[in-house]
Protein backbone atom coordinates (compact mmCIF):
# COMPACT_ATOMS: atom_id res chain seq x y z
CA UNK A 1 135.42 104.50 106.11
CA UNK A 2 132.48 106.89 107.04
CA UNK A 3 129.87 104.58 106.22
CA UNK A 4 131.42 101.56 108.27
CA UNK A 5 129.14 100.03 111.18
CA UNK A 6 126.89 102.24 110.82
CA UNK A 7 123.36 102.11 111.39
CA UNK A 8 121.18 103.39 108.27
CA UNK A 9 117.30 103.77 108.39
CA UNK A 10 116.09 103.52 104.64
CA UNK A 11 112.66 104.68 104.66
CA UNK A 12 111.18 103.68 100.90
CA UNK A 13 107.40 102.32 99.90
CA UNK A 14 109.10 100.84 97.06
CA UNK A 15 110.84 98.01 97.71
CA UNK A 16 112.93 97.51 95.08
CA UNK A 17 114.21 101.03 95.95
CA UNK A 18 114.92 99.77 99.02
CA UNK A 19 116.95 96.57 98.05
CA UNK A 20 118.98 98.52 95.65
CA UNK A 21 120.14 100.63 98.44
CA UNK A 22 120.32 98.14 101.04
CA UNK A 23 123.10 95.96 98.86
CA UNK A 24 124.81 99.30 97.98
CA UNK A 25 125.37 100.26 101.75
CA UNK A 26 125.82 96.69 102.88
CA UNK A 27 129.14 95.93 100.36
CA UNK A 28 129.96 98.73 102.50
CA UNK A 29 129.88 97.00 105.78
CA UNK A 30 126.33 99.25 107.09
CA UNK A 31 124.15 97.76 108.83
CA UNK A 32 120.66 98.99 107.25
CA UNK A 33 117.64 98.86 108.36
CA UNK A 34 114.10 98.94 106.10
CA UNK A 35 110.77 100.35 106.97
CA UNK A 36 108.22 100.56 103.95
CA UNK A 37 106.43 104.06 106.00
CA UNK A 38 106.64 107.19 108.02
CA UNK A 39 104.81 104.64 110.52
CA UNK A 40 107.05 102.61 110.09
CA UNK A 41 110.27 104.85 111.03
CA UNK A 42 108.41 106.42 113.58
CA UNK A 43 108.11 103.17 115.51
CA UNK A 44 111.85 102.02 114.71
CA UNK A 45 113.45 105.63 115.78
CA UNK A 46 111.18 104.76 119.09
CA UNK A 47 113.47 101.75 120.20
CA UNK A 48 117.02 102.87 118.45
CA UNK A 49 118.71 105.73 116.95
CA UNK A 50 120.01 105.13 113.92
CA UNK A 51 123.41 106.78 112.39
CA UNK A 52 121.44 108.10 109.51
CA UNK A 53 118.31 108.16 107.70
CA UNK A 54 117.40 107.93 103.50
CA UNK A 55 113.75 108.81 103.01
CA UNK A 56 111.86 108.92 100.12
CA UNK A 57 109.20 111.99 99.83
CA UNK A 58 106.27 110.46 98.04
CA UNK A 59 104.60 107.94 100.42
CA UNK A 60 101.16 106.73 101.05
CA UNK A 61 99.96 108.06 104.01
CA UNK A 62 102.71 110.45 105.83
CA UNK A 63 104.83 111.90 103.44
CA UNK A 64 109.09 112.23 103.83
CA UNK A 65 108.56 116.27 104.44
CA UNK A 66 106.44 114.92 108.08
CA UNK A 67 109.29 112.56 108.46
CA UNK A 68 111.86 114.89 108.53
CA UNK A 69 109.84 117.91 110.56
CA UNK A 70 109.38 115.28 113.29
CA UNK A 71 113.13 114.31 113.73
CA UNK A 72 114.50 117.77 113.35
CA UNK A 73 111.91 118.62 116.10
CA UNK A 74 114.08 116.32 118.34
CA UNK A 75 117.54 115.53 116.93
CA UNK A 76 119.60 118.30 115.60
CA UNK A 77 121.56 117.90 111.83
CA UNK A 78 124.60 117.21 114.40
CA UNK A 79 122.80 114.04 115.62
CA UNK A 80 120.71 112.40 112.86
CA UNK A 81 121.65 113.32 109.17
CA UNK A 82 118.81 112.46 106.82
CA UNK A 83 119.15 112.09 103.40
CA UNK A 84 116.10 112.64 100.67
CA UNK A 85 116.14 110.10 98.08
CA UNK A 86 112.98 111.03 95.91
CA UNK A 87 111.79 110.90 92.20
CA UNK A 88 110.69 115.08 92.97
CA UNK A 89 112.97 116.93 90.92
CA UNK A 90 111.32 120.32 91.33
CA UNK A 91 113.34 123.10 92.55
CA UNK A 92 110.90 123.89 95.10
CA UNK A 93 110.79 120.35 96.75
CA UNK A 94 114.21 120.00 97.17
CA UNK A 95 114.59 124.00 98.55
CA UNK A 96 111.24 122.38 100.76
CA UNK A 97 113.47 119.14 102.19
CA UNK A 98 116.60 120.61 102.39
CA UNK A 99 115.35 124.05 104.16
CA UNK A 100 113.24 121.79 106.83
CA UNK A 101 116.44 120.08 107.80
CA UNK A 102 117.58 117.44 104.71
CA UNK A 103 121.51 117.09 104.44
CA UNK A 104 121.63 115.40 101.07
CA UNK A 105 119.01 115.61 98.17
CA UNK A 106 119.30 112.77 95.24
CA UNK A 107 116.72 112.29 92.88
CA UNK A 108 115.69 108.71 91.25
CA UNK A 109 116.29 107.45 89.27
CA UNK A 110 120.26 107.44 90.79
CA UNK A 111 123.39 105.96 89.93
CA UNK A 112 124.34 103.83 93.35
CA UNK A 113 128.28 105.78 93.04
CA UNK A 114 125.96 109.13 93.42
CA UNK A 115 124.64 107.52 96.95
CA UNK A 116 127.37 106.34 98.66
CA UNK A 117 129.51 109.57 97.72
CA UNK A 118 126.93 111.86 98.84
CA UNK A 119 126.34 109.57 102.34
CA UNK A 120 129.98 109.61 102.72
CA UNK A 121 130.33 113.28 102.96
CA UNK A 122 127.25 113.42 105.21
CA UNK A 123 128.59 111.29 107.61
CA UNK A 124 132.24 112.48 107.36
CA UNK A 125 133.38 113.75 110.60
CA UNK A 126 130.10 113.06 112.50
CA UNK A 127 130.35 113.87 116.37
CA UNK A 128 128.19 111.05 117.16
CA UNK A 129 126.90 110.35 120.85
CA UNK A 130 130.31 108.21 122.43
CA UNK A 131 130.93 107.49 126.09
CA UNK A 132 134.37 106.18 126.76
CA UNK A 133 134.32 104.77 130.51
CA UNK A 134 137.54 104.01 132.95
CA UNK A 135 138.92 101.29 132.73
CA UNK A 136 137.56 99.39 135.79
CA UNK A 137 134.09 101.34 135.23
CA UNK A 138 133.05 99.72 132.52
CA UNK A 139 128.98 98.65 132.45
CA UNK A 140 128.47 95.29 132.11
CA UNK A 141 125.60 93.61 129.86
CA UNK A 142 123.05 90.80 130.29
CA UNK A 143 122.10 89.39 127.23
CA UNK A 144 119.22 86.82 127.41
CA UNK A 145 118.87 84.35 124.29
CA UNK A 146 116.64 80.59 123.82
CA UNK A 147 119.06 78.13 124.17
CA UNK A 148 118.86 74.42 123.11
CA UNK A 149 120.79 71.45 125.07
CA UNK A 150 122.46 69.34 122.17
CA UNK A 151 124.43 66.76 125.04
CA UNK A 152 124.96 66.56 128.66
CA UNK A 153 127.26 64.82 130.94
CA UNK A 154 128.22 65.06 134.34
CA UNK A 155 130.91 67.50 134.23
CA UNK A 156 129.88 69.64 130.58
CA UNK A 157 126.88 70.42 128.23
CA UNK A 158 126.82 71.33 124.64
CA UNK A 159 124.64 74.35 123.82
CA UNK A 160 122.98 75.69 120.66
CA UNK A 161 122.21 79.48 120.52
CA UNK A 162 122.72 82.23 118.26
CA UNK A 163 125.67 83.32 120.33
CA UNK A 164 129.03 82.78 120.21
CA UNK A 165 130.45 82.72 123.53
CA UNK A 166 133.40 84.23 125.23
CA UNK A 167 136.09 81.77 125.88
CA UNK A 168 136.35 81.03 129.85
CA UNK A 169 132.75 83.65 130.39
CA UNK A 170 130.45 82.98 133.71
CA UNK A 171 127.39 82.12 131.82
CA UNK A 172 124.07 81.11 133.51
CA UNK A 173 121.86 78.95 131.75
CA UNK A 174 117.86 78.14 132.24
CA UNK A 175 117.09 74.12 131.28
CA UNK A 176 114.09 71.94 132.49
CA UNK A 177 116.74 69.21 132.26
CA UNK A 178 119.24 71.52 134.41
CA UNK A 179 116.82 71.49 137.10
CA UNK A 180 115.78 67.98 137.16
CA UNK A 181 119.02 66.77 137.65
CA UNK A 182 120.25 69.44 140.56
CA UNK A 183 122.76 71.49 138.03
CA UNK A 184 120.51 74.38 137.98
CA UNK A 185 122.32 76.44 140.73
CA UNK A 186 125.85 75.19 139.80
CA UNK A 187 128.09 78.07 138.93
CA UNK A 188 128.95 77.34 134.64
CA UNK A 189 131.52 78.91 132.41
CA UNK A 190 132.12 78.97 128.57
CA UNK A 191 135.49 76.60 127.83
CA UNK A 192 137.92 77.55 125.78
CA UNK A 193 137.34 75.42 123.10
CA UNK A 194 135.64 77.57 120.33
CA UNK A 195 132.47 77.68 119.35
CA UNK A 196 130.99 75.56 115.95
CA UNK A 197 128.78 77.05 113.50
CA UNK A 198 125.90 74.69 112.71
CA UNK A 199 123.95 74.54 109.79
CA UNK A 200 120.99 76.24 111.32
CA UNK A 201 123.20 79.73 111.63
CA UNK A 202 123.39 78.36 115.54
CA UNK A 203 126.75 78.10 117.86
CA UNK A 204 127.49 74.82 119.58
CA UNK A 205 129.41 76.09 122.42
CA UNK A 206 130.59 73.67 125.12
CA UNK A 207 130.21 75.11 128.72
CA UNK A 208 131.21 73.36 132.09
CA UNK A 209 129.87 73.06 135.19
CA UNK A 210 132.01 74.47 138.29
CA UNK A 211 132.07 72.70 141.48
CA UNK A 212 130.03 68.94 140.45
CA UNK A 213 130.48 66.90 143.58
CA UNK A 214 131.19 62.62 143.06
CA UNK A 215 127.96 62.41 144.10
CA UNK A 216 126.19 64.77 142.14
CA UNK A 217 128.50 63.65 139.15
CA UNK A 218 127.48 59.76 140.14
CA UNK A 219 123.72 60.80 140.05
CA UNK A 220 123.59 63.02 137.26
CA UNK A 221 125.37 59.96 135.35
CA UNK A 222 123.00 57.54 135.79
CA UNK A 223 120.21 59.99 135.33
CA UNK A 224 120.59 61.50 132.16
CA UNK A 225 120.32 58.16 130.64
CA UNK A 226 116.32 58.19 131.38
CA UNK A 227 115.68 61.56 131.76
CA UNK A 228 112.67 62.33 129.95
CA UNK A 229 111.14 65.89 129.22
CA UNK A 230 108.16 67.14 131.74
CA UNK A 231 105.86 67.26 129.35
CA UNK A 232 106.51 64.37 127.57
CA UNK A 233 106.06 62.06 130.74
């Protein structure tokens, strides 16, 4: 499907413009992002490049027509289709958008079938920027995320993040309570037993430590009984 996993910029001072096409592209498994400005888009096209944008015309401030000269004076059509979804119905506004580098031109009010069939065919058959790499070559990422400790033992620890680890992974984890009982430069791994859910949209993910000497296990036993945070001492 043309529209799934893909990144959509909705640019809309209205916001209940914005929900309504939010939940439209969402049922459709998009991921969509809102900005209430030309500010606003401006900043968010800074830090990512989304698959698409749908801009209104009329907003306070910048206006859709600025938002669209400024990406077509970087991204081609190729690139970053945008999409103009504006309450102008005048002949020359849409002839304005569409000559100055608009794909699609609906006009509000709009049935929510109109949107998705007209984002569908401007997405259909994108080229989109993809890098396959050999197998072998493939770039590894860090990903850095606050962590809680739920439990600890000698041998295992119980984490809380809003990851879900990889079965079996090499993860390296940053604790006060790591360091005060000498696990901090232990080598740790994700187990294979999965990952919970909690209630606070948090996985519980159970990693182990590699390498725990009977005499580090012995002392971190008898430790973690009375360990007490820094700051709390």
């Amino acid at each position: 499907m043309a529209v799934l996993n893909k990144e959509i910029l909705v640019v809309d001072d209205d916001p209940e413009a914005r929900t309504l096409v939010r939940r439209a592209l969402e049922s459709l498994g998009s991921l969509v992002i809102e900005v209430d400005s030309v500010a606003g888009a401006r900043e968010h096209l800074k830090q990512s490049l989304p698959h698409a944008i749908v801009t209104d015309l009329n907003m306070p401030g910048e206006d859709g027509f600025a938002l669209i000269e400024a990406v077509r004076a970087i991204r081609s059509k190729k690139a970053l289709p945008i999409m103009v979804l504006s309450a102008k119905k005048d002949k020359a506004d849409i002839f304005r958008a569409t000559s100055m580098g608009a794909d699609e031109y609906l006009t509000k009010p709009f049935a929510v079938s109109q949107l998705l069939q007209k984002l569908k065919r401007m997405l259909k058959d994108r080229d989109f920027l993809k890098t396959t790499f050999p197998v072998g070559q493939e770039p590894s990422l860090e990903v850095v995320v606050p962590i809680n400790v739920r439990s600890l033992n000698e041998i295992s620890s119980v984490i809380e993040s809003r990851v879900k680890l990889a079965p079996g992974g090499a993860v390296e984890v940053e604790a006060s309570i790591f360091r005060d009982l000498g696990l901090s430069d232990l080598p740790k791994k994700r187990t294979h037993s999965p990952g919970v859910l909690t209630e606070g949209g948090a996985y519980a993910n159970l990693i182990a430590f590699v390498g725990v000497s009977e005499s580090l296990a012995q002392s971190v036993r008898k430790s973690v009984r009375t360990w007490v945070k820094p700051d709390a001492k």
